[in-house]
N, C-alpha and C. Protein backbone atom coordinates (compact mmCIF):
# COMPACT_ATOMS: atom_id res chain seq x y z
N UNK A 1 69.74 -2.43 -35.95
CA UNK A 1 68.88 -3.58 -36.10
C UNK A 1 69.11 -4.50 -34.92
N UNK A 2 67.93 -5.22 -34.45
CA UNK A 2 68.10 -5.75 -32.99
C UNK A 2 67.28 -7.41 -33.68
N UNK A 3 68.12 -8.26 -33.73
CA UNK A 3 67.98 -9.86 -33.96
C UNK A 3 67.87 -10.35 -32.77
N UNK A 4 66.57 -11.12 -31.98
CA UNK A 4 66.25 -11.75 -30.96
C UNK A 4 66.08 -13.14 -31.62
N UNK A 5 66.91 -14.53 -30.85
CA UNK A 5 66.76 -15.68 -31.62
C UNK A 5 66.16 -16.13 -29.92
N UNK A 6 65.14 -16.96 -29.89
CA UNK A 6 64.79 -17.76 -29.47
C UNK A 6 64.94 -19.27 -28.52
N UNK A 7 65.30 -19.75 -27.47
CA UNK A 7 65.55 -21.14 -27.72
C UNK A 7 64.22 -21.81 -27.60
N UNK A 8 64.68 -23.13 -28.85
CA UNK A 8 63.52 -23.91 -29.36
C UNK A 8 63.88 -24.99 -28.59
N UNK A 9 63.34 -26.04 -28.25
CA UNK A 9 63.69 -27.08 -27.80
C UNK A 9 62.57 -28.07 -29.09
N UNK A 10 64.14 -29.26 -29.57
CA UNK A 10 63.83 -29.86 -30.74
C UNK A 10 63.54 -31.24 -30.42
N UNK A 11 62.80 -31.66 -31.19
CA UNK A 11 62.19 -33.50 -30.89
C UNK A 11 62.81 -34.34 -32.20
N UNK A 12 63.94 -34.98 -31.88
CA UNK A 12 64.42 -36.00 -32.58
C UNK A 12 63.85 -37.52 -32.96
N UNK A 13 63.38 -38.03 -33.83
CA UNK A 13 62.65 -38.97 -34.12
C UNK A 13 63.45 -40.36 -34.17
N UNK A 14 63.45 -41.35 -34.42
CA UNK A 14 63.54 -42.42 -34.27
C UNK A 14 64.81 -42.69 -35.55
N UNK A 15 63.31 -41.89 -36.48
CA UNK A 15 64.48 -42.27 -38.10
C UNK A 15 65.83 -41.91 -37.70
N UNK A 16 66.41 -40.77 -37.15
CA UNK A 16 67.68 -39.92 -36.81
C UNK A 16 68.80 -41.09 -36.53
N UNK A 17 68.23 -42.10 -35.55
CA UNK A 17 69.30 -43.44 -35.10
C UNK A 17 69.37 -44.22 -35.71
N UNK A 18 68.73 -44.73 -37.05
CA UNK A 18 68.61 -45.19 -38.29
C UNK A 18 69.19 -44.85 -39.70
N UNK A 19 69.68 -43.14 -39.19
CA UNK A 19 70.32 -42.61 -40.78
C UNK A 19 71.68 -42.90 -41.42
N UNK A 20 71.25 -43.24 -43.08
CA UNK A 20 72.61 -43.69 -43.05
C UNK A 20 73.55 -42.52 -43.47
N UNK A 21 74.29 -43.09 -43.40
CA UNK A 21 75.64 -41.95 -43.33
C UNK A 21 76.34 -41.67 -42.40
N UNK A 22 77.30 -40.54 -41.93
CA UNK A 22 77.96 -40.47 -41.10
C UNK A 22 77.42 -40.22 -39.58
N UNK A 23 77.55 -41.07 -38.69
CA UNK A 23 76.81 -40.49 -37.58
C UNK A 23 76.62 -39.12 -36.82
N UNK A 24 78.15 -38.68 -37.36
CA UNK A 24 78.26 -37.12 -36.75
C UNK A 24 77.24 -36.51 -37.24
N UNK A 25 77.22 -36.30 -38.58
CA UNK A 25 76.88 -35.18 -39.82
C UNK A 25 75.97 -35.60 -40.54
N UNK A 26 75.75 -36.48 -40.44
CA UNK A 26 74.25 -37.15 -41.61
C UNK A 26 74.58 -36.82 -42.63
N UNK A 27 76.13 -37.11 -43.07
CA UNK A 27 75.75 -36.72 -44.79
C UNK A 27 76.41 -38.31 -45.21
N UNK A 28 75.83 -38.47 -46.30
CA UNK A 28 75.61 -39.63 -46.79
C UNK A 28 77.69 -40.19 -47.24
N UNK A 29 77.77 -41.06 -46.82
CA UNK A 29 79.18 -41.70 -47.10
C UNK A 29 79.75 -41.66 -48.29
N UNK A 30 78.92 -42.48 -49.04
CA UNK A 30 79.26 -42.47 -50.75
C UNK A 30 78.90 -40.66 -51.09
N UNK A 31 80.36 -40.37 -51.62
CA UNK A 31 79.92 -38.88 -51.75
C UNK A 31 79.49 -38.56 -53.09
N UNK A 32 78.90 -39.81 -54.18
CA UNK A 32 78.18 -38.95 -55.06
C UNK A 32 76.39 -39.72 -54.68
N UNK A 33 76.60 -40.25 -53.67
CA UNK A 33 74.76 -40.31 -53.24
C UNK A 33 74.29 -41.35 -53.88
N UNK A 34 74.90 -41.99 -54.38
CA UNK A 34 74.41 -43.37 -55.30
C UNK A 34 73.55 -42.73 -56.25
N UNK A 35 73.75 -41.67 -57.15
CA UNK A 35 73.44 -40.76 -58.02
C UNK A 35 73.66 -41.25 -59.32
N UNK A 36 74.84 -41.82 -59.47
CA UNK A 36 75.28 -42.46 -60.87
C UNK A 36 76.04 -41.05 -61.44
N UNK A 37 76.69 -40.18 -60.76
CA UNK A 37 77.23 -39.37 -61.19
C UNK A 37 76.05 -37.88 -61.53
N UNK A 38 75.41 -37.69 -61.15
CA UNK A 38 74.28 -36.87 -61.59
C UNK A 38 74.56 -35.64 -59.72
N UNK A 39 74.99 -36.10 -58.75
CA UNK A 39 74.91 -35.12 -57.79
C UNK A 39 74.14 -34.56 -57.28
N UNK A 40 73.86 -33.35 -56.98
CA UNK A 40 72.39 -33.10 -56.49
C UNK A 40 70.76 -32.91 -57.47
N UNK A 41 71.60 -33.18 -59.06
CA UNK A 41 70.29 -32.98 -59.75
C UNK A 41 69.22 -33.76 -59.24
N UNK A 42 69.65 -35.26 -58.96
CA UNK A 42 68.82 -36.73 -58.67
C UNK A 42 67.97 -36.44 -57.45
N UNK A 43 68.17 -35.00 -56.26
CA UNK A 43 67.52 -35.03 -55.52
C UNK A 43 66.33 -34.83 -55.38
N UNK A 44 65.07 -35.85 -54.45
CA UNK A 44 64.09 -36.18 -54.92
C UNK A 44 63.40 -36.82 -53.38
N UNK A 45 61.87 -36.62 -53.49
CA UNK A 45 61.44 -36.95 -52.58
C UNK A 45 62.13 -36.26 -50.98
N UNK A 46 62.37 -37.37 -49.92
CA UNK A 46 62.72 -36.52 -48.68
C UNK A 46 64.20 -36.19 -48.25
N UNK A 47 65.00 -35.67 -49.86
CA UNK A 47 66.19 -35.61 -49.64
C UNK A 47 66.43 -34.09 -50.02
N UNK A 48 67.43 -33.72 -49.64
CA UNK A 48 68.37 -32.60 -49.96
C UNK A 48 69.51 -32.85 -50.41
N UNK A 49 69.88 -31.73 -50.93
CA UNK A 49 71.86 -31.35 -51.54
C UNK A 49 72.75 -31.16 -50.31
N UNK A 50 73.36 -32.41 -49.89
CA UNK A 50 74.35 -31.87 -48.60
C UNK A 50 75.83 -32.44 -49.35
N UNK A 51 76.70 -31.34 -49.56
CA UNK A 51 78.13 -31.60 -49.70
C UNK A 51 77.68 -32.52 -51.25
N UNK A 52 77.46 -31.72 -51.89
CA UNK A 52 76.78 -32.53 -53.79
C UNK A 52 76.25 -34.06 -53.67
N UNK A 53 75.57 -34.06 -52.64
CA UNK A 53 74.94 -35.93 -52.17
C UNK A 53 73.92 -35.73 -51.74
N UNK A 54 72.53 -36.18 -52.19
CA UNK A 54 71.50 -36.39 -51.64
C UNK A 54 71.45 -36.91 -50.45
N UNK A 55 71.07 -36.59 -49.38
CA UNK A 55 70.65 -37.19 -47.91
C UNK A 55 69.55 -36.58 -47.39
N UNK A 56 69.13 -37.32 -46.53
CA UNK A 56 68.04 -37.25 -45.49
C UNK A 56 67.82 -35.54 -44.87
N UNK A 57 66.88 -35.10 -45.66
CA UNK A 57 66.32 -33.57 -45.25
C UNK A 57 65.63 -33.31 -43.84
N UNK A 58 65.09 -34.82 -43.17
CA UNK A 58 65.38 -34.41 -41.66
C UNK A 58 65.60 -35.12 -40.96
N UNK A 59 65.74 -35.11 -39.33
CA UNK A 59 66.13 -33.97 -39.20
C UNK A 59 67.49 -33.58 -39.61
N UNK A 60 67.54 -32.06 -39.87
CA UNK A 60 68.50 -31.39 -39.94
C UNK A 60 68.83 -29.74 -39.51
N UNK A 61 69.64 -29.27 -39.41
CA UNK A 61 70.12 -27.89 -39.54
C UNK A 61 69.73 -26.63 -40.94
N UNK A 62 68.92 -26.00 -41.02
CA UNK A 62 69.15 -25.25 -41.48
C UNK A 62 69.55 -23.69 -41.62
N UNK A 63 69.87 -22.90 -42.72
CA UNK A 63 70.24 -21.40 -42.10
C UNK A 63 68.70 -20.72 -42.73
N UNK A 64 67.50 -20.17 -42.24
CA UNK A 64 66.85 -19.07 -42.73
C UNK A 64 67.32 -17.42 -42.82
N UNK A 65 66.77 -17.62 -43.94
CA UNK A 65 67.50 -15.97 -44.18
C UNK A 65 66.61 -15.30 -44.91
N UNK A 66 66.31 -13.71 -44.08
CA UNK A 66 65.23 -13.11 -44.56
C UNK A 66 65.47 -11.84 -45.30
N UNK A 67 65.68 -11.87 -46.37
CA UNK A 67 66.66 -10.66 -46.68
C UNK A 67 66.06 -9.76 -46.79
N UNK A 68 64.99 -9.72 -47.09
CA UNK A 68 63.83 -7.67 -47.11
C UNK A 68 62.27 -7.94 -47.54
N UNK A 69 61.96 -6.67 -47.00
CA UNK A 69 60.20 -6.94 -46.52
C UNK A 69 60.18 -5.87 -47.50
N UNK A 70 58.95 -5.47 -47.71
CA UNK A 70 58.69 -4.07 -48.58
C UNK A 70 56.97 -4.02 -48.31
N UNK A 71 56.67 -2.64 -47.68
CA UNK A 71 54.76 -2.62 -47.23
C UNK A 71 54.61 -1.77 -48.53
N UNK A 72 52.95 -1.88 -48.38
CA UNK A 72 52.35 -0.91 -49.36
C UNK A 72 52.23 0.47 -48.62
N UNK A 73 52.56 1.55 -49.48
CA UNK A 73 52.17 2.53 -48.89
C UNK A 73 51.16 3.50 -48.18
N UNK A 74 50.04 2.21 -47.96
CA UNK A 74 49.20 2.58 -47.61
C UNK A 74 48.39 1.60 -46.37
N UNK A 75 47.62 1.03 -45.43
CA UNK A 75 47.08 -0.27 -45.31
C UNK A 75 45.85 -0.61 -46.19
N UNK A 76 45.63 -1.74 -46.12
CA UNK A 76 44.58 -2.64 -47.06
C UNK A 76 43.60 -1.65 -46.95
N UNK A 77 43.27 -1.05 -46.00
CA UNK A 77 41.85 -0.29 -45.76
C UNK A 77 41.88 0.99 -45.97
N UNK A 78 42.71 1.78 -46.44
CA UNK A 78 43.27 2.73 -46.68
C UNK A 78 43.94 3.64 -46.19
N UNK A 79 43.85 3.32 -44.86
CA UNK A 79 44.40 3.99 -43.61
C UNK A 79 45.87 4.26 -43.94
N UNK A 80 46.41 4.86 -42.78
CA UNK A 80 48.12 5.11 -42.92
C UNK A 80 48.47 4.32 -41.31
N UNK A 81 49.54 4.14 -41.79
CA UNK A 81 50.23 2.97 -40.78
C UNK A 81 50.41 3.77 -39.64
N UNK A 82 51.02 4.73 -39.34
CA UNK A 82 51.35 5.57 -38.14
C UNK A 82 50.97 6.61 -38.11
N UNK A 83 50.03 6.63 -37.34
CA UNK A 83 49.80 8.62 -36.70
C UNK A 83 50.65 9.14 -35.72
N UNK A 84 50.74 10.20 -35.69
CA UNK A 84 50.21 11.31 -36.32
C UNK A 84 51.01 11.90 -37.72
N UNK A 85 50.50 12.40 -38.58
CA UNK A 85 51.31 12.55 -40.10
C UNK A 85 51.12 11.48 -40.66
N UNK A 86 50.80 10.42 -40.49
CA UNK A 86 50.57 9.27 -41.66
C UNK A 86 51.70 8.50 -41.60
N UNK A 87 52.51 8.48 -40.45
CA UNK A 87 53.92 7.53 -41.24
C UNK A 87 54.35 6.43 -41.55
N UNK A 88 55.46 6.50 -41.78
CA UNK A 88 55.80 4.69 -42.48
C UNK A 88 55.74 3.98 -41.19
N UNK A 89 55.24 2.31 -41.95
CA UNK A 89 55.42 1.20 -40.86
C UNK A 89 56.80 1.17 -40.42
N UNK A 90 56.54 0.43 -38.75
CA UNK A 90 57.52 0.08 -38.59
C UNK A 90 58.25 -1.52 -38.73
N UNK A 91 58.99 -1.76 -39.34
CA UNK A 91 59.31 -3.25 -40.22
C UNK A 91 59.42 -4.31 -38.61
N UNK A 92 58.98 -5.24 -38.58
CA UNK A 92 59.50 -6.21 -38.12
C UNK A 92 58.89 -7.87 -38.39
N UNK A 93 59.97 -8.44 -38.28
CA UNK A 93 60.34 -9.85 -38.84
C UNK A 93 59.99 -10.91 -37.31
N UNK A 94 58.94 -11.92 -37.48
CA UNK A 94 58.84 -12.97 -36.56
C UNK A 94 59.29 -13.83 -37.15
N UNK A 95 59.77 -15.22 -36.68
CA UNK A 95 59.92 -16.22 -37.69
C UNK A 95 59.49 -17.48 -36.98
N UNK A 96 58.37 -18.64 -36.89
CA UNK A 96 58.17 -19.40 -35.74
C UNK A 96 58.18 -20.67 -36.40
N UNK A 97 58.55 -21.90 -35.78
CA UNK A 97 59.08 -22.92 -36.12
C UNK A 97 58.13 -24.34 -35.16
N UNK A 98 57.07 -24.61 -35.81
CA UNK A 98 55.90 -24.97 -35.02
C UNK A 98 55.18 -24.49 -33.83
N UNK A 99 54.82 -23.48 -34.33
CA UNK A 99 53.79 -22.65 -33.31
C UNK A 99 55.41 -22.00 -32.34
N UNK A 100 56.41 -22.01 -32.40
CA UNK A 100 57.08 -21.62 -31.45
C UNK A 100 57.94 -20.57 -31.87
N UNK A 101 58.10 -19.06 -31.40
CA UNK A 101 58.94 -17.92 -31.65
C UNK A 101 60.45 -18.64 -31.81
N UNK A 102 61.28 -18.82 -33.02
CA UNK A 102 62.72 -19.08 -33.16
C UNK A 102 63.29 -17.57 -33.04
N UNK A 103 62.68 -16.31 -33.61
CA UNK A 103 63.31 -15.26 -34.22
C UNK A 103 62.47 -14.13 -34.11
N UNK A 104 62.92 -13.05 -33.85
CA UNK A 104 61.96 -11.99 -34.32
C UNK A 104 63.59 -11.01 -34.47
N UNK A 105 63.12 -10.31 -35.80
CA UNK A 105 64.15 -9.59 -36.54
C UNK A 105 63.30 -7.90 -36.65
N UNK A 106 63.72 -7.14 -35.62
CA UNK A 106 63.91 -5.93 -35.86
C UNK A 106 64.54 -4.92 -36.74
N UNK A 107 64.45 -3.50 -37.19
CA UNK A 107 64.95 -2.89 -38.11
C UNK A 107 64.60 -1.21 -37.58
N UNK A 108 65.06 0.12 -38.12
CA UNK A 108 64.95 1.05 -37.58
C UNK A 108 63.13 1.03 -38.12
N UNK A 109 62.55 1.94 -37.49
CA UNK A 109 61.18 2.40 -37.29
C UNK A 109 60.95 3.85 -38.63
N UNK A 110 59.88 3.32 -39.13
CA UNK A 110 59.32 4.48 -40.26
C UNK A 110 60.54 4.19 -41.62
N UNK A 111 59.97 2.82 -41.98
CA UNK A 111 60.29 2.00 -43.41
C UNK A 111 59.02 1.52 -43.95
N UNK A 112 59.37 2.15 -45.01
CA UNK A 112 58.41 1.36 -46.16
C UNK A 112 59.06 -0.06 -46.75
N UNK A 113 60.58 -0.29 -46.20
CA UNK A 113 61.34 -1.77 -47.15
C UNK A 113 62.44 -1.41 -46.29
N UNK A 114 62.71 -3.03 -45.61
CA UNK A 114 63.90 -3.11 -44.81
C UNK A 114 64.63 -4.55 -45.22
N UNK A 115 66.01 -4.50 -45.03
CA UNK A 115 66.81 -5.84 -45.19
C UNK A 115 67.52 -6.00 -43.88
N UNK A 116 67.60 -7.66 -43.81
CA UNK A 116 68.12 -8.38 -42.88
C UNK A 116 69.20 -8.88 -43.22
N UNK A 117 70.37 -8.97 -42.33
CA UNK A 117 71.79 -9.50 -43.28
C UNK A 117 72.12 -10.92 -42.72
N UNK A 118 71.24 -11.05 -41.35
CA UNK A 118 71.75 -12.07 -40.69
C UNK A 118 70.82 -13.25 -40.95
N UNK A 119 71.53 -14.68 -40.48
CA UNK A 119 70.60 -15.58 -41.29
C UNK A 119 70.40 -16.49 -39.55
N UNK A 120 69.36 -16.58 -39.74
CA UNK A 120 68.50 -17.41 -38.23
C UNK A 120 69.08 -19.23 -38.85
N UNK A 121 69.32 -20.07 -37.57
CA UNK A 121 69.89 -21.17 -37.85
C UNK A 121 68.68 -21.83 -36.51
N UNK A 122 68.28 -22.99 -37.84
CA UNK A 122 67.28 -23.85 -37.09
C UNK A 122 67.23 -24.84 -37.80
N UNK A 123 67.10 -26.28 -36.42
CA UNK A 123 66.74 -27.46 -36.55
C UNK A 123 65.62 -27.53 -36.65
N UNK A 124 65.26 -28.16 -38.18
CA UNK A 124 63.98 -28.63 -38.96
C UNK A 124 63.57 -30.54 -38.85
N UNK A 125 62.62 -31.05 -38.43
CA UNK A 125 62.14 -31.91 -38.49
C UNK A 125 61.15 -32.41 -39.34
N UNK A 126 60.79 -33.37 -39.72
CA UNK A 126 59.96 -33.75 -40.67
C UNK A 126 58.43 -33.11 -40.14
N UNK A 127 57.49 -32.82 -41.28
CA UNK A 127 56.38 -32.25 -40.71
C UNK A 127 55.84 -31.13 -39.98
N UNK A 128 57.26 -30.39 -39.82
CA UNK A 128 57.43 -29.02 -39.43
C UNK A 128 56.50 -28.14 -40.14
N UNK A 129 56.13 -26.95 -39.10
CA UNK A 129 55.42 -25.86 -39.88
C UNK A 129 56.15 -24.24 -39.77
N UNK A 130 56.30 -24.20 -40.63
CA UNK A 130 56.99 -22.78 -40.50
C UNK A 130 56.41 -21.35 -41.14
N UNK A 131 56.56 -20.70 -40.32
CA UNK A 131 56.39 -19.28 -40.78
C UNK A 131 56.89 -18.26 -40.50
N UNK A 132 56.84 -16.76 -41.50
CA UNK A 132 57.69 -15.72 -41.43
C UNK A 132 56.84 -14.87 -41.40
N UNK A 133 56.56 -14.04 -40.16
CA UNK A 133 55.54 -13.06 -39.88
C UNK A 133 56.21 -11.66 -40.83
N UNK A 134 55.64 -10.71 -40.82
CA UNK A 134 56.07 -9.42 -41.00
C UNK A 134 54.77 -8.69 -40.70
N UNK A 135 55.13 -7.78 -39.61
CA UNK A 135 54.31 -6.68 -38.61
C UNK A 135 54.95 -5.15 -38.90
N UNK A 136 53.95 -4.52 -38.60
CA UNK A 136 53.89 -3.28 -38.23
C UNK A 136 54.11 -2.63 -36.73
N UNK A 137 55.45 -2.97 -35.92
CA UNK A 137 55.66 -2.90 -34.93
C UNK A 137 55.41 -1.56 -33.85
N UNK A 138 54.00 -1.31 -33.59
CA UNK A 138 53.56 -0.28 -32.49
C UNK A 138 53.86 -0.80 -30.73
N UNK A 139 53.97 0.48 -30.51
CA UNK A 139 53.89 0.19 -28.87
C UNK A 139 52.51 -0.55 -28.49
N UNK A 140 51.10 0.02 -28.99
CA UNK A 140 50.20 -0.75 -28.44
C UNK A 140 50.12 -1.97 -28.93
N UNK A 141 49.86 -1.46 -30.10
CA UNK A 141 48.79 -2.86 -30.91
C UNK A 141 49.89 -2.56 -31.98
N UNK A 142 50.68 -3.99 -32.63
CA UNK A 142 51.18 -4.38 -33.77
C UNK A 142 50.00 -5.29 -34.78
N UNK A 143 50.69 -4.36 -35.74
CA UNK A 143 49.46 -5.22 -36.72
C UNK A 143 50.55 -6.51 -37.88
N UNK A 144 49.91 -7.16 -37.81
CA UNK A 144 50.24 -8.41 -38.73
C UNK A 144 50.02 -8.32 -40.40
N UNK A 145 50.98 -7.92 -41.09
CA UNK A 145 50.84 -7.60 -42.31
C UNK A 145 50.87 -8.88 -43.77
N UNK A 146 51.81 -9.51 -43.19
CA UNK A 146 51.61 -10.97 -44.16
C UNK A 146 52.82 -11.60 -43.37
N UNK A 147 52.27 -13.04 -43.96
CA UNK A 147 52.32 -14.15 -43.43
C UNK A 147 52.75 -15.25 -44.09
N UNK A 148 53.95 -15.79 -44.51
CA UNK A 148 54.70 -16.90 -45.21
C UNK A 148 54.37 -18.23 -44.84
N UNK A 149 53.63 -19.47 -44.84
CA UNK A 149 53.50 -20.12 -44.01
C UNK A 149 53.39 -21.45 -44.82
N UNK A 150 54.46 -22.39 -44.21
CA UNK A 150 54.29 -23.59 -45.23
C UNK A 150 54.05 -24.71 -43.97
N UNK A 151 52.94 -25.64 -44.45
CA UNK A 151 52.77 -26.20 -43.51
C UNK A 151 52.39 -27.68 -44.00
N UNK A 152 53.06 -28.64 -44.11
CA UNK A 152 54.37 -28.80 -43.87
C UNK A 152 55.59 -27.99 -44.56
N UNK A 153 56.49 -28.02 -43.87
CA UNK A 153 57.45 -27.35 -44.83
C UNK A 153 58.08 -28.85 -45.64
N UNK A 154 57.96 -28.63 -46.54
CA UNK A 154 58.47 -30.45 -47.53
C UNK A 154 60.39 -30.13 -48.15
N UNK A 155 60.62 -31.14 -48.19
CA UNK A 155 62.47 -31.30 -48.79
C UNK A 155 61.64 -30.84 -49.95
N UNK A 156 61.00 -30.58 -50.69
CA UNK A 156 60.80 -30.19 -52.06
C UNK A 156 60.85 -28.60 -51.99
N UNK A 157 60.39 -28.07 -50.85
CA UNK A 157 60.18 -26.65 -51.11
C UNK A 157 61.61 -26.25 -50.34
N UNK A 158 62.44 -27.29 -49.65
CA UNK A 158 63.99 -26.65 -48.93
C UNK A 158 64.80 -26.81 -49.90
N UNK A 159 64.93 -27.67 -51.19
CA UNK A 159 65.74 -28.00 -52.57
C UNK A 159 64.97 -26.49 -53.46
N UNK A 160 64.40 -25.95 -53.57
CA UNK A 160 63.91 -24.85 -54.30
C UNK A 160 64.23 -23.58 -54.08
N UNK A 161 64.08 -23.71 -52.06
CA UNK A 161 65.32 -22.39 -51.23
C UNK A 161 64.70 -21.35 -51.14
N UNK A 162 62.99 -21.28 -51.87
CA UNK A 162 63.07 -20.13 -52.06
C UNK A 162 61.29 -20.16 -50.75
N UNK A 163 61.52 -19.48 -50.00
CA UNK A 163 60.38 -19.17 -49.01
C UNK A 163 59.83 -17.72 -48.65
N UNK A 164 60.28 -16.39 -50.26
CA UNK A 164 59.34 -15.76 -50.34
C UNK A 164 57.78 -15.85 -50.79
N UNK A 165 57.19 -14.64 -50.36
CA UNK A 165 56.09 -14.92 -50.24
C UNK A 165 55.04 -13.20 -50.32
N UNK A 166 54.15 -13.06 -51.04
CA UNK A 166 53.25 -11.54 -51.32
C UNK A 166 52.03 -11.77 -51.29
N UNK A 167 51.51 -10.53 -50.60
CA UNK A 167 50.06 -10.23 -51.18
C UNK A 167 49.55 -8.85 -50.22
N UNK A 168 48.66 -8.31 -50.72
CA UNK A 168 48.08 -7.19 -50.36
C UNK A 168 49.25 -5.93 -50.89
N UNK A 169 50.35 -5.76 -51.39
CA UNK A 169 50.99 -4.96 -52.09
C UNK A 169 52.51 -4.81 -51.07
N UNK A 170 52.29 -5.77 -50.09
CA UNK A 170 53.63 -6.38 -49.14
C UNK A 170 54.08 -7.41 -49.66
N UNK A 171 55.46 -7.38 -49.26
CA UNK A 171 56.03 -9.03 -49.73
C UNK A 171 57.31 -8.91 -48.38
N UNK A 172 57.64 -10.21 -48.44
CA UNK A 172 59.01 -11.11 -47.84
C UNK A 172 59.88 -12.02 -48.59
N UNK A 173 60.86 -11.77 -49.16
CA UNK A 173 61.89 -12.10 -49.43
C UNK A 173 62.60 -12.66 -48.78
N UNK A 174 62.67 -14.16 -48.48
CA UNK A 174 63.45 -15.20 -47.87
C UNK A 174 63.75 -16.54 -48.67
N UNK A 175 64.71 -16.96 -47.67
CA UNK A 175 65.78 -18.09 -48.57
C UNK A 175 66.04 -19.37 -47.37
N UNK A 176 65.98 -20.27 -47.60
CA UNK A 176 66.56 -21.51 -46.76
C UNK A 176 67.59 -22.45 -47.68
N UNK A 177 68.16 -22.66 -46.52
CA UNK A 177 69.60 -23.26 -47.36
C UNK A 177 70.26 -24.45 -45.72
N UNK A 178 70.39 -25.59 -46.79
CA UNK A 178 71.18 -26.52 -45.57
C UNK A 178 72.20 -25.56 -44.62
N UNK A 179 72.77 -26.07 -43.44
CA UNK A 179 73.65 -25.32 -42.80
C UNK A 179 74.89 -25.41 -43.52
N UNK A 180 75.35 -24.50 -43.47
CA UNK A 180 76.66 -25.03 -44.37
C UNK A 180 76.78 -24.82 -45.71
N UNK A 181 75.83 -24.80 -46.64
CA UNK A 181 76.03 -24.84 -47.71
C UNK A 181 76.38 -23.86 -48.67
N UNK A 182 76.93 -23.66 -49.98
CA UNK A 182 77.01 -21.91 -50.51
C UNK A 182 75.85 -22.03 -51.19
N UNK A 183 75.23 -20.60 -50.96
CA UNK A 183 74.17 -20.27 -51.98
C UNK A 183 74.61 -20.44 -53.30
């Protein structure tokens, strides 16, 4: 498996010199979050679970992690993915982080379902758009099989973690999680 990461170049906003908490780490000082004892349940609006304390979901660090694709055995149109013999697609993983390549995650060639072990680490900003390609990787022409795409990506859908996504009889199985944090 061949993991190509990207460099992104990131735009820090204003709020960032304004956040409270620790200047290093942005995680909030009072370590139960002014929660009243409740921890990350209370998290809400544009916050996340960092170290059991609600804080400021951007900007920040996160880890994406794409753990397995699975095609239909067939394409939408009925065709077969690879000639000659009909064979299996070949799996591969883009991952782009406002219009911009962070990742593209390779896997061996002639899979019907592949897993990724490694987790892509990216700085997320407010209003970000993200998406997780999955192709059919040919020498000529790669075809684009589905498409994960949250746009904005919101602290509501990074507290939920969960950024799989199906249709046409394909799916992607992915996860976002603060940097740092245990699943």
């Amino acid at each position: 498996m061949i993991n190509k990461v990207f460099p992104t170049i990131f735009l820090f906003g204003v709020a960032a010199l304004f956040a409270c908490g620790d200047e290093n780490t942005g995680v909030p000082q009072n370590p139960d979050g002014n929660n009243n004892g409740l921890g990350c349940t209370a998290c809400s609006g544009e916050t996340v679970c960092v170290e059991n304390a609600c804080a400021d979901a951007f900007p920040r660090f996160y880890m994406i992690t794409v753990e397995s694709v699975t095609f239909p055995t067939m394409k939408a149109n009925g065709d077969c993915w690879d000639e000659p013999g009909c064979g299996a697609p070949d799996p591969q993983v883009t991952i782009k982080l406002n219009d911009n390549k962070i990742a593209e995650l390779d896997t061996d060639d002639d899979m019907f379902s592949a897993t990724f072990p490694d987790a892509i680490e990216a700085q997320i900003i407010a209003g970000s758009k993200l998406e997780i390609a999955l192709e059919d990787e040919d020498i000529i022409d790669s075809e684009e099989v589905l498409t994960c795409t949250y746009n904005p990506l919101t602290a509501d859908k990074i507290r939920n973690g969960d950024l799989s996504c199906s249709g046409a009889g394909a799916s992607i199985t992915a996860h976002i999680a603060v940097r740092g944090s245990q699943p």
